[in-house]
PDB file of N, CA and C in Angstrom:
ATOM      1  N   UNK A   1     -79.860 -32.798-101.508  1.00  0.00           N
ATOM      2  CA  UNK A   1     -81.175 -32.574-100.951  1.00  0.00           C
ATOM      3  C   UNK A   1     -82.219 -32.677-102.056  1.00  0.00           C
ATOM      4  N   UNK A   2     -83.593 -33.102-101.942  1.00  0.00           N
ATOM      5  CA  UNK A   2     -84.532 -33.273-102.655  1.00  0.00           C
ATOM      6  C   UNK A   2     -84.884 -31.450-103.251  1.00  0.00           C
ATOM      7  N   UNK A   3     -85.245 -31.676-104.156  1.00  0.00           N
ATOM      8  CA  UNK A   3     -85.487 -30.412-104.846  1.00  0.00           C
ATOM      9  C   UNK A   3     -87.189 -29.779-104.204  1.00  0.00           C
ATOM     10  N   UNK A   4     -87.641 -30.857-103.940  1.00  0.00           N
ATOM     11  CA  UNK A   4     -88.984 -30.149-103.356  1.00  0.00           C
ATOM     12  C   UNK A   4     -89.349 -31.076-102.341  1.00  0.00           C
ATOM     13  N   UNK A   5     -90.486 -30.318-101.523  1.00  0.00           N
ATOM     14  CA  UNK A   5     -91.044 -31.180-100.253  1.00  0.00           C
ATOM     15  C   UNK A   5     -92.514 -31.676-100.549  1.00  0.00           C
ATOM     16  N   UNK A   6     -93.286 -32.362 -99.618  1.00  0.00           N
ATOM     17  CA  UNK A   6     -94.385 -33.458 -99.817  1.00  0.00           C
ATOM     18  C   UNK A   6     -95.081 -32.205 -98.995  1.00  0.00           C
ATOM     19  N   UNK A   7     -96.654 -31.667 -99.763  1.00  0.00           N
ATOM     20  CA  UNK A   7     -97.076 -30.852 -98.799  1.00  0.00           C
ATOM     21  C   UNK A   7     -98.098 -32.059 -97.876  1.00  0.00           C
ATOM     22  N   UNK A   8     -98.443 -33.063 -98.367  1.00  0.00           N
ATOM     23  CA  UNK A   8     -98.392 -33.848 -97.519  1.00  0.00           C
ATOM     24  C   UNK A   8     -98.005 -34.652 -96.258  1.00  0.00           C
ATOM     25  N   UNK A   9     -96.465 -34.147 -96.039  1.00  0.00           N
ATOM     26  CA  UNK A   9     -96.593 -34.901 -95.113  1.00  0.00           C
ATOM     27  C   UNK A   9     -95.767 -33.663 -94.085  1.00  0.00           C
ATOM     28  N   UNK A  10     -95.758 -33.678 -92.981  1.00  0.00           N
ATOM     29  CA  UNK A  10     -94.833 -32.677 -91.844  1.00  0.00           C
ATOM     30  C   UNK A  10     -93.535 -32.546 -92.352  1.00  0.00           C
ATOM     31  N   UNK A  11     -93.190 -31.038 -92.774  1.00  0.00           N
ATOM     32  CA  UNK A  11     -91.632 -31.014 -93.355  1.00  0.00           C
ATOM     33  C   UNK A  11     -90.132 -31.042 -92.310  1.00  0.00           C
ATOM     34  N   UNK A  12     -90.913 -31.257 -91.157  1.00  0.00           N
ATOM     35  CA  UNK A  12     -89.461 -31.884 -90.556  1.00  0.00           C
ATOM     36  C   UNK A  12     -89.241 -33.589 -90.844  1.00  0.00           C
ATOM     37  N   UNK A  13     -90.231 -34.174 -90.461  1.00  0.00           N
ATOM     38  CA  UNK A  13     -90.462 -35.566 -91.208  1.00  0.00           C
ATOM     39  C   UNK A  13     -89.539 -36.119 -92.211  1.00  0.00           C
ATOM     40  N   UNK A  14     -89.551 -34.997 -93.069  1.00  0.00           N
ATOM     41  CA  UNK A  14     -89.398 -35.263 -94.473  1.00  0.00           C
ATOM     42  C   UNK A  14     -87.761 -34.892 -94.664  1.00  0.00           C
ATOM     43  N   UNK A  15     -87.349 -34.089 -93.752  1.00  0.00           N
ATOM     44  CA  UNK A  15     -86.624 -33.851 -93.576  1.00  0.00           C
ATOM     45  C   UNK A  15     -85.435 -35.039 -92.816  1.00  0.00           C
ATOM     46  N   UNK A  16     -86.374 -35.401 -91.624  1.00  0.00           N
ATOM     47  CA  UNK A  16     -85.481 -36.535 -90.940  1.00  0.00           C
ATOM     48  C   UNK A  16     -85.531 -37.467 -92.100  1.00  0.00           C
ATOM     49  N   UNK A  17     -86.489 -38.382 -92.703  1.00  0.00           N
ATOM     50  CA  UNK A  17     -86.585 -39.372 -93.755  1.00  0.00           C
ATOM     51  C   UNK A  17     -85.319 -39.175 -94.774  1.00  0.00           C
ATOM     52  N   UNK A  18     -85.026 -37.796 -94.986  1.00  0.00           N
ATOM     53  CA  UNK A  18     -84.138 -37.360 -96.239  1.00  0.00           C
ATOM     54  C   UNK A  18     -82.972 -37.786 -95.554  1.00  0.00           C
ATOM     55  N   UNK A  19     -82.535 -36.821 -94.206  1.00  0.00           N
ATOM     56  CA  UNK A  19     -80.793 -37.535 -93.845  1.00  0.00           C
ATOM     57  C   UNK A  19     -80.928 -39.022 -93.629  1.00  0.00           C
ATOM     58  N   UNK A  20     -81.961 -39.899 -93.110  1.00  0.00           N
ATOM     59  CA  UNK A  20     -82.387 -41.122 -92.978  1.00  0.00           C
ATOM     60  C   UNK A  20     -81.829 -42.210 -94.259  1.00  0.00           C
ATOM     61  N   UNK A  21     -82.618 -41.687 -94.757  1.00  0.00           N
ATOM     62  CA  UNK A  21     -82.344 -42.157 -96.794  1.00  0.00           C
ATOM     63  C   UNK A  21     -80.695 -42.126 -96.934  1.00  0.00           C
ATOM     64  N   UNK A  22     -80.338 -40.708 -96.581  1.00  0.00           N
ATOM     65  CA  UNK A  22     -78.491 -40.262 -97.140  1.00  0.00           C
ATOM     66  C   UNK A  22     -77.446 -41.412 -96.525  1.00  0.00           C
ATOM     67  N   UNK A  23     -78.115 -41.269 -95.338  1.00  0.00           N
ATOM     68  CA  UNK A  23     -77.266 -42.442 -94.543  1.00  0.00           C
ATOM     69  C   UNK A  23     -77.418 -43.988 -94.791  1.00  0.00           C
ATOM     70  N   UNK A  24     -78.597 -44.389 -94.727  1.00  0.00           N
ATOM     71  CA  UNK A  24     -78.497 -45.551 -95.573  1.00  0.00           C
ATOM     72  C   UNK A  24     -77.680 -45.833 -97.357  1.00  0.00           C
ATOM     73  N   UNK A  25     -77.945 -45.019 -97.863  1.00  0.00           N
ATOM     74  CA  UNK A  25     -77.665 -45.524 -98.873  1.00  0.00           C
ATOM     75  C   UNK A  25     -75.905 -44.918 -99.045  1.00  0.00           C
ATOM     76  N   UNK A  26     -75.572 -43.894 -98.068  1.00  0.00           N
ATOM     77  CA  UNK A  26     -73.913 -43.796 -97.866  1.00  0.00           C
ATOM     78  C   UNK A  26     -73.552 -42.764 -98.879  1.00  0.00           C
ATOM     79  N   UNK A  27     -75.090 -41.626 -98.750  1.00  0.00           N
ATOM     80  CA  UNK A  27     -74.496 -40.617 -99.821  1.00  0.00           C
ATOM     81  C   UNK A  27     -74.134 -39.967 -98.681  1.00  0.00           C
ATOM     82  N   UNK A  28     -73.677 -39.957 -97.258  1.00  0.00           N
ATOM     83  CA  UNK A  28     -73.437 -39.208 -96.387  1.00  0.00           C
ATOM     84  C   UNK A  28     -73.079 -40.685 -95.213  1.00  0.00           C
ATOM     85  N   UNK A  29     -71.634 -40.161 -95.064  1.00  0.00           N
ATOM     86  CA  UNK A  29     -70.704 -41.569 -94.419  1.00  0.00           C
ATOM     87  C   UNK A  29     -70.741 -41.182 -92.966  1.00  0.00           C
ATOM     88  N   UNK A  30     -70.311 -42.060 -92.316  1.00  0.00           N
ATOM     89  CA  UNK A  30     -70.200 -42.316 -90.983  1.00  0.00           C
ATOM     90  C   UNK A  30     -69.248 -40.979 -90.209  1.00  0.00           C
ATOM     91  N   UNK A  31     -69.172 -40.242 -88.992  1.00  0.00           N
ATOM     92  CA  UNK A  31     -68.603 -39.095 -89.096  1.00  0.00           C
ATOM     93  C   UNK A  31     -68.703 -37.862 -90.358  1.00  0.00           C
ATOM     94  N   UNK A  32     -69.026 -37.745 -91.060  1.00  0.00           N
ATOM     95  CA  UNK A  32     -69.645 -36.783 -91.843  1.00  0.00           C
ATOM     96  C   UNK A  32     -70.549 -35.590 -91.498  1.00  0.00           C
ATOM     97  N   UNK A  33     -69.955 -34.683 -91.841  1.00  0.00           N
ATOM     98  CA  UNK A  33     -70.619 -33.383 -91.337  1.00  0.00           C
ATOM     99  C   UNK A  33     -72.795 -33.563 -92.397  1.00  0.00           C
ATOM    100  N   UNK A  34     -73.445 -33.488 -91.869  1.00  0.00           N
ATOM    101  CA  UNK A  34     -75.127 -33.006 -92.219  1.00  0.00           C
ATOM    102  C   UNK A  34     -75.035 -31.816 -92.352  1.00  0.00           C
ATOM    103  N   UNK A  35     -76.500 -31.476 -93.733  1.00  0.00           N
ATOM    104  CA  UNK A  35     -76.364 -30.066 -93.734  1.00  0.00           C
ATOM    105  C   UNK A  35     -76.717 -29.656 -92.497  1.00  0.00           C
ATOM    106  N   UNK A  36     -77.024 -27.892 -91.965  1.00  0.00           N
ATOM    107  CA  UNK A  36     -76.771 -27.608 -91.052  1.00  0.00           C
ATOM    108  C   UNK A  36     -78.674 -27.202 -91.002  1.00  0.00           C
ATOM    109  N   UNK A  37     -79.316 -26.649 -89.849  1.00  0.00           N
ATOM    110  CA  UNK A  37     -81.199 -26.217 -89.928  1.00  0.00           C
ATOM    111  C   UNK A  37     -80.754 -25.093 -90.547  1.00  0.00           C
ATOM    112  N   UNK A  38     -80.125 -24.494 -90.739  1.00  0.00           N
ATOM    113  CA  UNK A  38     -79.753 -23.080 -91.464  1.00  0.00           C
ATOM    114  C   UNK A  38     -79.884 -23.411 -92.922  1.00  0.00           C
ATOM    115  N   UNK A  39     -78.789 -24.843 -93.231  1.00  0.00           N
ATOM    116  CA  UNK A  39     -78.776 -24.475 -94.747  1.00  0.00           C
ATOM    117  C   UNK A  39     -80.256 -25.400 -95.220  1.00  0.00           C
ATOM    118  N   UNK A  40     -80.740 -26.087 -94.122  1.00  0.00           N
ATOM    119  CA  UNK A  40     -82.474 -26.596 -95.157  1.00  0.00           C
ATOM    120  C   UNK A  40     -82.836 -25.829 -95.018  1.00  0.00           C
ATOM    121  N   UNK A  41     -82.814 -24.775 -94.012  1.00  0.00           N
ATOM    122  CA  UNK A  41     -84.322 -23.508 -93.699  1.00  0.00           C
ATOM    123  C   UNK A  41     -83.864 -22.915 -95.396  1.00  0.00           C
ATOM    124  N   UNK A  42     -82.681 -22.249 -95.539  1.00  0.00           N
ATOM    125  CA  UNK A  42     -82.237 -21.403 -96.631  1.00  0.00           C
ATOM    126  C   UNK A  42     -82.508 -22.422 -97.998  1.00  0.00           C
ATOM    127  N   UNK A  43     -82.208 -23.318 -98.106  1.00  0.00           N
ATOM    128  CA  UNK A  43     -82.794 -24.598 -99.275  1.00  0.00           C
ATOM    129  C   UNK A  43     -84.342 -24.849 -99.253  1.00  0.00           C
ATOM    130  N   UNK A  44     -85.002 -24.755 -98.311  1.00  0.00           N
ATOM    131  CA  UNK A  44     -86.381 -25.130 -98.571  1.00  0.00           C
ATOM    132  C   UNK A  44     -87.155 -23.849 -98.313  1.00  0.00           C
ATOM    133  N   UNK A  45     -86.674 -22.468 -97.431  1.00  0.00           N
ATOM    134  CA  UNK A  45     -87.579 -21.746 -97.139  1.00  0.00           C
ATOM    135  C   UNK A  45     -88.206 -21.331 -96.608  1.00  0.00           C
ATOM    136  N   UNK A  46     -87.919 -22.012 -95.375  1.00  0.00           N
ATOM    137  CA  UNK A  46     -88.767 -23.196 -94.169  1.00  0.00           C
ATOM    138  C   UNK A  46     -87.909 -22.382 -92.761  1.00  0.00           C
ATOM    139  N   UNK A  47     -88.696 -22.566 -91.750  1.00  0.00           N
ATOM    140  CA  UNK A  47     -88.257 -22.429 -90.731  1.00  0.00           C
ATOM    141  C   UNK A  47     -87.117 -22.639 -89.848  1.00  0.00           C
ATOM    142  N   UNK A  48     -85.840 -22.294 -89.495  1.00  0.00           N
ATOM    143  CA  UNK A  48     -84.279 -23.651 -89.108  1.00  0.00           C
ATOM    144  C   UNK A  48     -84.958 -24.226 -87.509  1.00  0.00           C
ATOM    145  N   UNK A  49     -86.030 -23.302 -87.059  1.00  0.00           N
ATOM    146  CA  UNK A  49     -86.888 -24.020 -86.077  1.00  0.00           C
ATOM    147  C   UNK A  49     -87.491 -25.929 -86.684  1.00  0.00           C
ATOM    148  N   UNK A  50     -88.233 -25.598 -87.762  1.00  0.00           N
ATOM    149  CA  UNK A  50     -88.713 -27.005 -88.496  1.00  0.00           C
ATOM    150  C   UNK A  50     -87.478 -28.009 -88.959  1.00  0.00           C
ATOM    151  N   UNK A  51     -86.357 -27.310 -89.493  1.00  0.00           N
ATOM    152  CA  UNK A  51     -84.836 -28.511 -89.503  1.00  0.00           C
ATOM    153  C   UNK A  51     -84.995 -28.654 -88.721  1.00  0.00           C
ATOM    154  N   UNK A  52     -84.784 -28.216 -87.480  1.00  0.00           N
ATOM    155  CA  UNK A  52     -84.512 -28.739 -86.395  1.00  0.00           C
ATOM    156  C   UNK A  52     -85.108 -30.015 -85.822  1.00  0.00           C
ATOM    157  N   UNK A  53     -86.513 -29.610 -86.100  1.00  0.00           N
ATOM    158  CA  UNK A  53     -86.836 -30.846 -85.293  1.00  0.00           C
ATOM    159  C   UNK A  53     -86.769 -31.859 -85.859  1.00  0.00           C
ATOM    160  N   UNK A  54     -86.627 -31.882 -87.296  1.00  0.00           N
ATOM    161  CA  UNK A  54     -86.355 -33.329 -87.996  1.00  0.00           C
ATOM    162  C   UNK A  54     -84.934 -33.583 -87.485  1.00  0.00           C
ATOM    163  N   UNK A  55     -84.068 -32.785 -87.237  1.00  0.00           N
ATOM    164  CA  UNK A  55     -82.301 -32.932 -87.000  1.00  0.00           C
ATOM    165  C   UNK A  55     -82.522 -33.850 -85.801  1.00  0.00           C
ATOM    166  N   UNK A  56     -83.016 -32.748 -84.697  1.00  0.00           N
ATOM    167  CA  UNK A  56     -83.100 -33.233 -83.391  1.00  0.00           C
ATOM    168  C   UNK A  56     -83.310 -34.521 -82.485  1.00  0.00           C
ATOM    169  N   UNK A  57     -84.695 -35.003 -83.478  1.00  0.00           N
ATOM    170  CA  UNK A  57     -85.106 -36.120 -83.638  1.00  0.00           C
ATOM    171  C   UNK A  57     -83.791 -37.503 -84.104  1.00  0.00           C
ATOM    172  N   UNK A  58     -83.146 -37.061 -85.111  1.00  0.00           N
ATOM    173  CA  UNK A  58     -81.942 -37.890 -85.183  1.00  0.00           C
ATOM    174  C   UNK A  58     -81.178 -38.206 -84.317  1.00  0.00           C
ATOM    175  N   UNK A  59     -80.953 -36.762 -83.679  1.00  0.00           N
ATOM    176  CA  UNK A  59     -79.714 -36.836 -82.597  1.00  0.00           C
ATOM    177  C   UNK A  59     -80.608 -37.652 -81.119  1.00  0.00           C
ATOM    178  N   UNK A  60     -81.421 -37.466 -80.786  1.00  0.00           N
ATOM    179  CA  UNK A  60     -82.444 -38.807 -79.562  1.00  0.00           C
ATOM    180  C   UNK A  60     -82.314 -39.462 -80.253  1.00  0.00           C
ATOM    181  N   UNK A  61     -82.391 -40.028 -81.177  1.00  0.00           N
ATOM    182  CA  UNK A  61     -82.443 -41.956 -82.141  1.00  0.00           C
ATOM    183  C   UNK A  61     -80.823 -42.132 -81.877  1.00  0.00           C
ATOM    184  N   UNK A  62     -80.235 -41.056 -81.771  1.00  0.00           N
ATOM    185  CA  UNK A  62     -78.543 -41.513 -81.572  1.00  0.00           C
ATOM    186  C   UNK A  62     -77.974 -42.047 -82.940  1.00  0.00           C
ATOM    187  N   UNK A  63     -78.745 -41.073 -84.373  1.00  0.00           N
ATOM    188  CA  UNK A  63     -78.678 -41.657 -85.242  1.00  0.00           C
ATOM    189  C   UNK A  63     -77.511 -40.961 -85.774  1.00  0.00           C
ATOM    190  N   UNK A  64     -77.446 -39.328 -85.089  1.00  0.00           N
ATOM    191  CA  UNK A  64     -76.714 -38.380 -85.530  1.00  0.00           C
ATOM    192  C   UNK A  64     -76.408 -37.647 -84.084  1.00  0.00           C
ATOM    193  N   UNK A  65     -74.840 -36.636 -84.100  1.00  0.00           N
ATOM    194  CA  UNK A  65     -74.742 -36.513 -82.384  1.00  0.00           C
ATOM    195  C   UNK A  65     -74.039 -34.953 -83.089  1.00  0.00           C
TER     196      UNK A  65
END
């Protein structure tokens, strides 16, 4: 996970962009467990409401299930 967030931009965003990034570049493989909204809320600080919706958003793209 990125060590810090963009106060620029919406931190679920940034969040979807981040597993987005992992998966492309195959630091996180096909069937592979994602961290969980618990462990970004507890890593960033942040709401597991706000993971979520970056997660959530994956799982409608059918990017993640």
């Amino acid at each position: 996970m990125k060590n810090h967030l963009d106060d620029n931009k919406p931190i679920f965003l940034q969040i979807k962009e981040h597993l987005e990034d992992s998966i492309i570049n195959d630091s996180i493989k096909a069937g592979e467990r994602v961290p969980s909204t618990n462990e970004f809320a507890a890593f960033y600080k942040i709401n597991p409401a706000t993971a979520a919706k970056g997660i959530n958003e994956l799982v409608a793209e059918e990017i993640l299930y």
